[in-house]
Protein backbone atom coordinates (compact mmCIF):
# COMPACT_ATOMS: atom_id res chain seq x y z
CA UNK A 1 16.99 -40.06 102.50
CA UNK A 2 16.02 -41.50 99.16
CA UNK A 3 18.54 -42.02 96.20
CA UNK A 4 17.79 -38.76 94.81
CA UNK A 5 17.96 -36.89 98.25
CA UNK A 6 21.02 -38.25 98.55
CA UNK A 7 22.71 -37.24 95.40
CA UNK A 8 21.07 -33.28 96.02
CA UNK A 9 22.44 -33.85 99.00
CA UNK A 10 26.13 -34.62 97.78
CA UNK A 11 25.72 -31.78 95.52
CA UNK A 12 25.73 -34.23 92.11
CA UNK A 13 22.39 -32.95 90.13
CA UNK A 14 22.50 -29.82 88.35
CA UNK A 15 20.80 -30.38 85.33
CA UNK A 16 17.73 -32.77 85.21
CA UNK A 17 15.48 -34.20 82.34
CA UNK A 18 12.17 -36.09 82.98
CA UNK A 19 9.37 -35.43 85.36
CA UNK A 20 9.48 -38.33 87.21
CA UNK A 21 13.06 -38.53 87.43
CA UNK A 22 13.67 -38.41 90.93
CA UNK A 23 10.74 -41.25 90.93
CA UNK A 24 12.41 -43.67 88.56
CA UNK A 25 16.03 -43.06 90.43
CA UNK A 26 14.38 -44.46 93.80
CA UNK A 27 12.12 -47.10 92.29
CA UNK A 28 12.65 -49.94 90.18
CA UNK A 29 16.10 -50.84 88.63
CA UNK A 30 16.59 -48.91 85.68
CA UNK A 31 19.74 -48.85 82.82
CA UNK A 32 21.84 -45.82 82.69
CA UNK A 33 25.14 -45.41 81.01
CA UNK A 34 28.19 -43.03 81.69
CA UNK A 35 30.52 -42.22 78.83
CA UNK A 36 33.80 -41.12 77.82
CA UNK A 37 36.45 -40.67 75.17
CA UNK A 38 39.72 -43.13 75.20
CA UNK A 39 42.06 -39.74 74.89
CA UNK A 40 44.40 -41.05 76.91
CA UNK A 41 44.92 -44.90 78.06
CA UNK A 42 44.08 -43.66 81.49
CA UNK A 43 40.87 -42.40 83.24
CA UNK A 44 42.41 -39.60 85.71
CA UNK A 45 40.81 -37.31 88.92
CA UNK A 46 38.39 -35.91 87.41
CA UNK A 47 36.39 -38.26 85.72
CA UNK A 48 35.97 -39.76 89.35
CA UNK A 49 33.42 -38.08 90.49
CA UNK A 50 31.77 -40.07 87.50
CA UNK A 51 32.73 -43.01 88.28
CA UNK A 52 31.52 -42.72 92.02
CA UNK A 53 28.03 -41.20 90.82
CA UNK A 54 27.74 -44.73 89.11
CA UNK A 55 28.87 -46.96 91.10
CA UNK A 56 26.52 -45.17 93.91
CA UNK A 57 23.74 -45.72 91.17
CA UNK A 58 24.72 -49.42 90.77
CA UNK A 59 25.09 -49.40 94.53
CA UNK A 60 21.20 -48.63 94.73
CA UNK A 61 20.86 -51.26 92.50
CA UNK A 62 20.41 -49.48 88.60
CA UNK A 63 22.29 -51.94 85.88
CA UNK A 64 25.28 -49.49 84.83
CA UNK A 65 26.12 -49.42 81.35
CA UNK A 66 29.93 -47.72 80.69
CA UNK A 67 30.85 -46.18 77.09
CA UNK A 68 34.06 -46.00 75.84
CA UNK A 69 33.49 -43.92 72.69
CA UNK A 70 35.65 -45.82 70.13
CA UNK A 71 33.73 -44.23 67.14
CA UNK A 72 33.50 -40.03 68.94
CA UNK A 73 37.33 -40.72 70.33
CA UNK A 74 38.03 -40.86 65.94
CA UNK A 75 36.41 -37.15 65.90
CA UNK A 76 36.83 -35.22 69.56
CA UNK A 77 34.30 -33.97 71.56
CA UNK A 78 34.65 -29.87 70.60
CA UNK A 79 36.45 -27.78 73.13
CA UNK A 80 35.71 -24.15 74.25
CA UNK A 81 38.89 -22.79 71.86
CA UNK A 82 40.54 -25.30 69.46
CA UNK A 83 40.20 -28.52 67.86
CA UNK A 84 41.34 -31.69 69.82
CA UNK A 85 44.56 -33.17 68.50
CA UNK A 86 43.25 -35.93 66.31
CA UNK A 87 44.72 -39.41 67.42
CA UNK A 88 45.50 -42.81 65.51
CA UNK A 89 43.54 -45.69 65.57
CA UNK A 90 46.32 -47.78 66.82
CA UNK A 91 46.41 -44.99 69.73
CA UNK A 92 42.89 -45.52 70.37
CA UNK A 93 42.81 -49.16 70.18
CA UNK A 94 45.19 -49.11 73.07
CA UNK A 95 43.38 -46.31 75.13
CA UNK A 96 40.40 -48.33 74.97
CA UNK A 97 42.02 -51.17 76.50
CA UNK A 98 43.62 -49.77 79.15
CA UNK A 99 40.39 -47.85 80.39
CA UNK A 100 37.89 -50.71 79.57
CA UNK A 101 40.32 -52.80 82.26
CA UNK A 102 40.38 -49.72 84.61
CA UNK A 103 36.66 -49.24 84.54
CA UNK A 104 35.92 -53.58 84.65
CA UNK A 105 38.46 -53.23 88.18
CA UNK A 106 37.12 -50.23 89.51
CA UNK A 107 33.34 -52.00 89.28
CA UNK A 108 34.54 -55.73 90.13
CA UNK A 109 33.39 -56.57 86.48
CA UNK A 110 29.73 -55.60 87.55
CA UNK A 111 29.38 -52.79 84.77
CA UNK A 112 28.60 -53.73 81.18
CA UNK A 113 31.08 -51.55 79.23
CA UNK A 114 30.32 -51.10 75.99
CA UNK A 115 32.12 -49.59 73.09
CA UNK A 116 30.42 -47.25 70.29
CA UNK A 117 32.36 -48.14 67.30
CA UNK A 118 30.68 -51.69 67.02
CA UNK A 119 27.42 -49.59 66.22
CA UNK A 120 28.84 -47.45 64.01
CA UNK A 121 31.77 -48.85 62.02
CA UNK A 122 29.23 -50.46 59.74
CA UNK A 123 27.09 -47.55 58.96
CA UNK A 124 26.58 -45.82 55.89
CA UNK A 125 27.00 -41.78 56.13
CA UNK A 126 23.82 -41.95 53.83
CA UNK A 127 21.84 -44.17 56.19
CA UNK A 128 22.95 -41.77 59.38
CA UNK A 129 21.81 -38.88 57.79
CA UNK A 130 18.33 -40.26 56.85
CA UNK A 131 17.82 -41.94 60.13
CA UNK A 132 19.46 -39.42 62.66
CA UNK A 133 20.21 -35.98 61.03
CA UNK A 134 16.87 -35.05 59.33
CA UNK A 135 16.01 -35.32 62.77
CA UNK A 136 17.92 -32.43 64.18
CA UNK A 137 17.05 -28.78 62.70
CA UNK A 138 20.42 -27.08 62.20
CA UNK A 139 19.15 -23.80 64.21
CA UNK A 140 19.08 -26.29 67.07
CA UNK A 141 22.39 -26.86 66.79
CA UNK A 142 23.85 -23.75 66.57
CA UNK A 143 22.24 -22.54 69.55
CA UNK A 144 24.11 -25.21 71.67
CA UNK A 145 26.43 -23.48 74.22
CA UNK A 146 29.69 -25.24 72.76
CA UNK A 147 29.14 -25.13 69.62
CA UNK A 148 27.62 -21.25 69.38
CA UNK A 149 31.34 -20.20 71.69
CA UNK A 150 33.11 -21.56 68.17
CA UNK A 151 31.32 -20.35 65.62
CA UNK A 152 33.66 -16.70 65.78
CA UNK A 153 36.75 -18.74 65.74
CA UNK A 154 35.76 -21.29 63.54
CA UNK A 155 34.60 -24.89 63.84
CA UNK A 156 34.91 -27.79 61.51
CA UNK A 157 32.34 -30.62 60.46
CA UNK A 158 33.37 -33.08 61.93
CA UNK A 159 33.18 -31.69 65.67
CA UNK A 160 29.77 -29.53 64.33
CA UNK A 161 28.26 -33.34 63.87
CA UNK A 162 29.83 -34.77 67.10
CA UNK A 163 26.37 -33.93 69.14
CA UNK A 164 24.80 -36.15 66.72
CA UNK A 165 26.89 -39.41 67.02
CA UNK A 166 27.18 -39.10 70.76
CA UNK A 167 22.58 -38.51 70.81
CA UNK A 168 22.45 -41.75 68.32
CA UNK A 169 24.62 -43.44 71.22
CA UNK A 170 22.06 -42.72 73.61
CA UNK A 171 19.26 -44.07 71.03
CA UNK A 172 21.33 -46.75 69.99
CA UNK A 173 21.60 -47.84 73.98
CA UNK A 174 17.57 -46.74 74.30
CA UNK A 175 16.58 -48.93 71.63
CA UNK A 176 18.94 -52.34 71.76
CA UNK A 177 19.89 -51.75 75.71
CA UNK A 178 16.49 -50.44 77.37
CA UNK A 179 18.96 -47.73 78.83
CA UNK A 180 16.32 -44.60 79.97
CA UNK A 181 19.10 -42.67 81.58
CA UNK A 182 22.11 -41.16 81.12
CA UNK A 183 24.48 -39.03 84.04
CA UNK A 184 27.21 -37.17 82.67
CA UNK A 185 29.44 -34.00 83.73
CA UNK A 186 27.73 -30.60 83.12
CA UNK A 187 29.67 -29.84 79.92
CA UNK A 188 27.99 -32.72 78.10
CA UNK A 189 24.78 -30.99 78.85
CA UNK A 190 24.02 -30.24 75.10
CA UNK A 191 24.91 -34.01 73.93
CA UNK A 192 22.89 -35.48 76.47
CA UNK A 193 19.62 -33.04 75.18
CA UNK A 194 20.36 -34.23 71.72
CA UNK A 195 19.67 -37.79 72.56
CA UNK A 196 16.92 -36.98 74.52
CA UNK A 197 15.14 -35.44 71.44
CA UNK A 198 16.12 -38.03 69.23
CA UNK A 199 14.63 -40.58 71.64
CA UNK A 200 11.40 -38.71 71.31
CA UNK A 201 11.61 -37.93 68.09
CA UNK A 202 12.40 -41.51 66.28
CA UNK A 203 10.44 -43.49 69.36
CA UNK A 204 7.80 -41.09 70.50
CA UNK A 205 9.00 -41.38 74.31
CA UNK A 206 10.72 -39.55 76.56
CA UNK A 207 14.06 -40.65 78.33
CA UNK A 208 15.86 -39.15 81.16
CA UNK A 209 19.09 -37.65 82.44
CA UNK A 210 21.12 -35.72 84.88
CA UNK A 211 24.56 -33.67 84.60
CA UNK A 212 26.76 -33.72 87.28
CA UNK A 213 28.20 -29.97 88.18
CA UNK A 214 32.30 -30.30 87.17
CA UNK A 215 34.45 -30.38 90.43
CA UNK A 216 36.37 -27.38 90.99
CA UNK A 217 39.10 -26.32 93.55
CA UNK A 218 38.40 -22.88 95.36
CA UNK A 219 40.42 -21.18 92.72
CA UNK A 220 38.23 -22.86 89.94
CA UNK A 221 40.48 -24.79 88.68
CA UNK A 222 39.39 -28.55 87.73
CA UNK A 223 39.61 -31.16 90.98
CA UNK A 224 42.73 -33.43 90.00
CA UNK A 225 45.12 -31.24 87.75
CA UNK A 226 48.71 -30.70 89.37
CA UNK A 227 50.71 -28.35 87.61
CA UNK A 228 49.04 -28.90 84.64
CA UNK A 229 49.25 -32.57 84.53
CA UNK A 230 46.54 -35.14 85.47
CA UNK A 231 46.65 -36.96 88.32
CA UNK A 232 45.84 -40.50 86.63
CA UNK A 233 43.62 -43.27 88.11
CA UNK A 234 46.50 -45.85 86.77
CA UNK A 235 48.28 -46.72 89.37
CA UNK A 236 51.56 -46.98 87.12
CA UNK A 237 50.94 -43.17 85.89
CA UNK A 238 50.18 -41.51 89.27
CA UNK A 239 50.86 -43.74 92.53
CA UNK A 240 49.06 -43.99 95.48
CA UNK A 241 51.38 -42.06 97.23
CA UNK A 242 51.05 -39.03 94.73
CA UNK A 243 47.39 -39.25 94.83
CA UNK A 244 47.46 -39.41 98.74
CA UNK A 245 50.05 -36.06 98.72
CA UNK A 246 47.46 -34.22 96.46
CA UNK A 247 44.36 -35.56 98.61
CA UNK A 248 45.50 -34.69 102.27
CA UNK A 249 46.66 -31.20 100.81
CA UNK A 250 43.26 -30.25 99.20
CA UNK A 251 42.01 -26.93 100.58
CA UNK A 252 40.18 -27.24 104.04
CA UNK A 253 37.53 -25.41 102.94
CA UNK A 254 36.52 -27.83 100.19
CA UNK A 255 37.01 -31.25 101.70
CA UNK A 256 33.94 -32.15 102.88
CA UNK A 257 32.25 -31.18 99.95
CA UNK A 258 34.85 -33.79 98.17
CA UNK A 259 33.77 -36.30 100.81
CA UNK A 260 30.65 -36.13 99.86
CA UNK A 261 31.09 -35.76 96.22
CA UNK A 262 34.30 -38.44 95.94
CA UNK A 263 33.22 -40.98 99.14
CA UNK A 264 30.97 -43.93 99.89
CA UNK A 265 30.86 -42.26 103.24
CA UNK A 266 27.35 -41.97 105.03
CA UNK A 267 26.08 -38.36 105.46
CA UNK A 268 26.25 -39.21 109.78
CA UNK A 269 29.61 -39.33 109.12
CA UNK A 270 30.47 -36.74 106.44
CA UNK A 271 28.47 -34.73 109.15
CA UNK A 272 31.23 -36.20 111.82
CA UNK A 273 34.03 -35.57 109.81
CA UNK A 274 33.29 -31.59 109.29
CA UNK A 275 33.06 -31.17 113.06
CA UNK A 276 36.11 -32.10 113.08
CA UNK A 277 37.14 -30.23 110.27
CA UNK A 278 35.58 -27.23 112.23
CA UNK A 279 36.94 -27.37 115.80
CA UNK A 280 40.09 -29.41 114.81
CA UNK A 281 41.44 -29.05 111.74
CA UNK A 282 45.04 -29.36 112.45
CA UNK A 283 44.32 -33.14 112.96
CA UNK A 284 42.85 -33.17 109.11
CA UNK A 285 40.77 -36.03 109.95
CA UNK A 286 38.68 -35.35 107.01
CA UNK A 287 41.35 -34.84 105.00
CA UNK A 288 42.58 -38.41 105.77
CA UNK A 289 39.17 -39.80 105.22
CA UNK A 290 39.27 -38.58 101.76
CA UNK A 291 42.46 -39.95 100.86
CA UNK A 292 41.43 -43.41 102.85
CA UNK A 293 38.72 -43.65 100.61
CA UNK A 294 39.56 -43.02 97.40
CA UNK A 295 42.38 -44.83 97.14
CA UNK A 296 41.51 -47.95 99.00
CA UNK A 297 38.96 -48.05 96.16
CA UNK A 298 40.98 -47.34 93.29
CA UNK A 299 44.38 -49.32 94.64
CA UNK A 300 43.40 -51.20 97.18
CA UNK A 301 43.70 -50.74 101.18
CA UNK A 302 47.38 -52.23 100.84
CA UNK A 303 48.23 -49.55 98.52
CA UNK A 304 46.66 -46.88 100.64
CA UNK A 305 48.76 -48.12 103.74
CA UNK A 306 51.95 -48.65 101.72
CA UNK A 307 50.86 -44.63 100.84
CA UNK A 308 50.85 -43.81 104.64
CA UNK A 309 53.84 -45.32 105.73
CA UNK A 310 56.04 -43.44 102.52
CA UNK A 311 54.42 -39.68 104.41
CA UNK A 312 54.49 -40.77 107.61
CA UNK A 313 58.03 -42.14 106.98
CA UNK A 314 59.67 -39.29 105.29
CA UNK A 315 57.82 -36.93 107.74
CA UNK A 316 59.79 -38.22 110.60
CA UNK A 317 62.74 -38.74 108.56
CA UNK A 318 62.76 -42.25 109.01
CA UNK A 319 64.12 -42.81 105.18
CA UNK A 320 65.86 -46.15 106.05
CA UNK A 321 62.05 -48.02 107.08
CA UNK A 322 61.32 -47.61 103.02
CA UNK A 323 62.27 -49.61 99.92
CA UNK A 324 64.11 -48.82 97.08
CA UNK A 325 60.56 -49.17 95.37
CA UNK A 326 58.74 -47.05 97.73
CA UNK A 327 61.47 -44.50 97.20
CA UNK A 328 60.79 -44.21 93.96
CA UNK A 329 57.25 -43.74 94.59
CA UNK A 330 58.06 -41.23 96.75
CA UNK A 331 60.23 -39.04 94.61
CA UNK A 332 58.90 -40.16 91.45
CA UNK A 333 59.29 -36.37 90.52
CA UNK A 334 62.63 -35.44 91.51
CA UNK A 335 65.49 -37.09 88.94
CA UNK A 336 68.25 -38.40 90.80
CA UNK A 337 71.64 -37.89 90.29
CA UNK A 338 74.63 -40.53 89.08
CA UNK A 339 75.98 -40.33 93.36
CA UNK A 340 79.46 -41.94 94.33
CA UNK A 341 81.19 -42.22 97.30
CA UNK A 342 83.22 -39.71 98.85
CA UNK A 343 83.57 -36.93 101.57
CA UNK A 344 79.89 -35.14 102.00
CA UNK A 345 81.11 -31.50 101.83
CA UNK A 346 82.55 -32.57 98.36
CA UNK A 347 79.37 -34.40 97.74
CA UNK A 348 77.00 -31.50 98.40
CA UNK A 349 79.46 -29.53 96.35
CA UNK A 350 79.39 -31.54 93.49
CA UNK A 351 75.98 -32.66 92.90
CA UNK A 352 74.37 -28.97 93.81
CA UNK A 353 72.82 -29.29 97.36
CA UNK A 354 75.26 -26.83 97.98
CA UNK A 355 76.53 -23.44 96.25
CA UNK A 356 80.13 -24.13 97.50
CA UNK A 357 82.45 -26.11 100.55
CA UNK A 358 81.95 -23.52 102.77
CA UNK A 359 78.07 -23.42 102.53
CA UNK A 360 78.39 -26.66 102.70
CA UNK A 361 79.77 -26.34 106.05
CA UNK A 362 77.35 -24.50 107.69
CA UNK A 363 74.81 -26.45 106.52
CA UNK A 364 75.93 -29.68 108.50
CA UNK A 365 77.57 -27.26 111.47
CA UNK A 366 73.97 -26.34 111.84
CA UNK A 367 72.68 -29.49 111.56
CA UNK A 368 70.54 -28.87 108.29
CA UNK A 369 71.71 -31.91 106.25
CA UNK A 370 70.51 -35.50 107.03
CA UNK A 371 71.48 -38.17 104.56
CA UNK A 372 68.81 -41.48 103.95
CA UNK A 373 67.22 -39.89 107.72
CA UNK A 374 70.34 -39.56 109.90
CA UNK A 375 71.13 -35.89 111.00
CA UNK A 376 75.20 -35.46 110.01
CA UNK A 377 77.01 -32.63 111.65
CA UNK A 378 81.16 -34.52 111.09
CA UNK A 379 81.99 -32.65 108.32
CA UNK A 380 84.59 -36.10 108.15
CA UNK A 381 81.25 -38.20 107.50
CA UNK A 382 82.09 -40.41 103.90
CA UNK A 383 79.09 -41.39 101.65
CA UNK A 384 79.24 -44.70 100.97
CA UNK A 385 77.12 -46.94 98.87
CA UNK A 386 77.48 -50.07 101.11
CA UNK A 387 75.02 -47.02 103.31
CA UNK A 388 72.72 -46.67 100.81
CA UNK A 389 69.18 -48.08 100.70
CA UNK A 390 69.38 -51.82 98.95
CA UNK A 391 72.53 -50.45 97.66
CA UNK A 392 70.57 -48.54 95.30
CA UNK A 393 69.83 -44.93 96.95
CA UNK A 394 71.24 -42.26 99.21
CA UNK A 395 68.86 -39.56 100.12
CA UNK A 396 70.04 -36.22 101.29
CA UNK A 397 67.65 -33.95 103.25
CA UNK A 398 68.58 -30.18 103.00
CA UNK A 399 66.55 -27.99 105.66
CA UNK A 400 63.01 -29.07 106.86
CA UNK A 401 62.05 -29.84 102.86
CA UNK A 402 64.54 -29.83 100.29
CA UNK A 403 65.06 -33.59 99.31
CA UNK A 404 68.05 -34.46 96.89
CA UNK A 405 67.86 -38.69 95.93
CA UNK A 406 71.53 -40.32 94.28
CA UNK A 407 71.67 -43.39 92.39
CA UNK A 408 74.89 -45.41 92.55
């Protein structure tokens, strides 16, 4: 397969610009940038796929070029039904730090990363408008797709004139960069055209591009939201073993198009990994695949091991085999309660693992409550802290699932 056989392949071109595009993408090395918005300090799931398509890019040998958008982050890129929440400078300043580090890690300081404020904090609203917006015919830029969705419910000036800022980027990158391509999500389909015109329009040559369709779960929903919340790249704001919960879980019917989407994996074994999928899937070999891979390159392969050992561990109920810190990890979610020692009907009582003593009962006649792994059925048994993990934790297990964590 060439470059570009590969990416149809993995299912990352939807839109293209240029002729020859598929020709420049397996000649020559070419420049291409990637860009985002610092709205948060954090790159999270779903700007992976991004990430990946560059670093395959780079991979093939193309010099990547990553924007943080400094000067767009000020405005907001428009969404389908409101206004972004406008964010301080100070806030910005700090998102751009923490993602310029992220992005410089996750490419082993091999990507140039570049920031569009320097190119535009000196530049004179009357100059832009001469040099960039007589170029752009107002019809033009109604008729784009997110822009034309707000016009009934109103949109203001500043996100009307956010298409042209992000298409100077592109010239600005064109002109002082040689960057001829840019790859971007689908929904940056519009911004990407209004560079291209520019290009043409202010240098008389064309420039290319592809979007990337957005990664969806089988319900629609956007690859790397849990409940709402992102699952971040950082691994202080999501760990590895949250991001290796979310990954082995993913639907079966949509992990091998993650694979290919999400992995450095060859297609021979992609190919391997869905037979498996097929005839086996209660062994989720694919699903650990995925998980292997993405977070051996976003953590680390100690992280990703450190991940495994926290399931496998609380799977089996062997709680006492983890750390205090690896706990944590591990019910990073759940807030734990002030425990102290003392009989463990009373303690079930007491800190609502159980309605009441006699419930409480049952539950350990039965067999149903383990505390930090151990199956108790004396209803004598104390809870003691000189038990507890580094003196720190008691876990109590009610049922197959229900965990409860204390903190003496």
């Amino acid at each position: 397969m060439t470059l570009f056989e590969e990416l149809q392949w993995r299912g990352l071109i939807k839109d293209t610009a240029g002729v020859d595009l598929a020709d420049k993408l397996n000649g020559e090395p070419i420049t291409f940038y990637w860009g985002t918005d610092p709205t948060a300090d954090s790159l999270h799931l779903g700007h992976y796929s991004s990430l990946v398509t560059a670093k395959r890019l780079a991979k093939a040998g193309h010099h990547p070029i990553l924007l943080c958008g400094g000067a767009t982050g000020l405005i907001g890129d428009p969404r389908p039904t409101a206004e972004r929440e406008i964010i301080s400078k100070e806030q910005l300043a700090k998102n751009l730090e923490g993602i310029q580090a992220q992005v410089s890690r996750i490419f082993d300081g091999k990507a140039e990363v570049v920031n569009n404020y320097d190119w535009f904090k000196g530049y004179e609203l009357t100059d832009f408008l001469r040099d960039v917006g007589k170029y752009i015919n107002i019809n033009y830029m109604l008729d784009k797709d997110i822009i034309r969705r707000r016009l009934e419910t109103g949109i203001t000036f500043a996100e009307f004139t956010y298409t042209l800022i992000q298409g100077y980027d592109f010239l600005w990158l064109y002109e002082n960069k040689g960057c001829i391509l840019q790859a971007e999500g689908s929904d940056q389909w519009g911004n990407i055209t209004t560079g291209l015109d520019l290009i043409k329009k202010k240098t008389g040559k064309d420039a290319y591009a592809f979007t990337m369709p957005l990664v969806l779960d089988k319900y629609g929903n956007k690859f790397g939201k849990s409940e709402g919340n992102a699952l971040w790249l950082d691994r202080n704001k999501t760990s590895s073993y949250e991001l290796y919960q979310y990954l082995i879980n993913v639907d079966d019917e949509m992990v091998i198009s993650y694979l290919k989407i999400f992995t450095f994996l060859t297609p021979e074994e992609i190919m391997e990994l869905e037979k498996s999928n097929n005839e086996n899937p209660h062994l989720r070999e694919a699903h650990k695949a995925l998980a292997r891979e993405i977070i051996t390159d976003l953590h680390g392969e100690e992280a990703y091991l450190e991940a495994v050992k926290i399931s496998e561990s609380l799977f089996s109920g062997n709680i006492k085999e983890l750390t205090a810190s690896q706990l944590e990890d591990a019910f990073k979610g759940l807030e734990p309660f002030e425990a102290k020692e003392g009989n463990l009907v009373e303690f079930l009582v007491e800190f609502g693992i159980c309605s009441s003593k006699r419930e409480a009962r049952e539950f350990i006649g039965n067999g149903s409550i383990s505390v930090n792994g151990d199956r108790i059925t004396d209803l004598d048994y104390q809870v003691l802290k000189s038990a507890s993990i580094e003196g720190k934790y008691v876990v109590v297990r009610r049922g197959k699932k229900k965990y409860f964590i204390g903190k003496f």
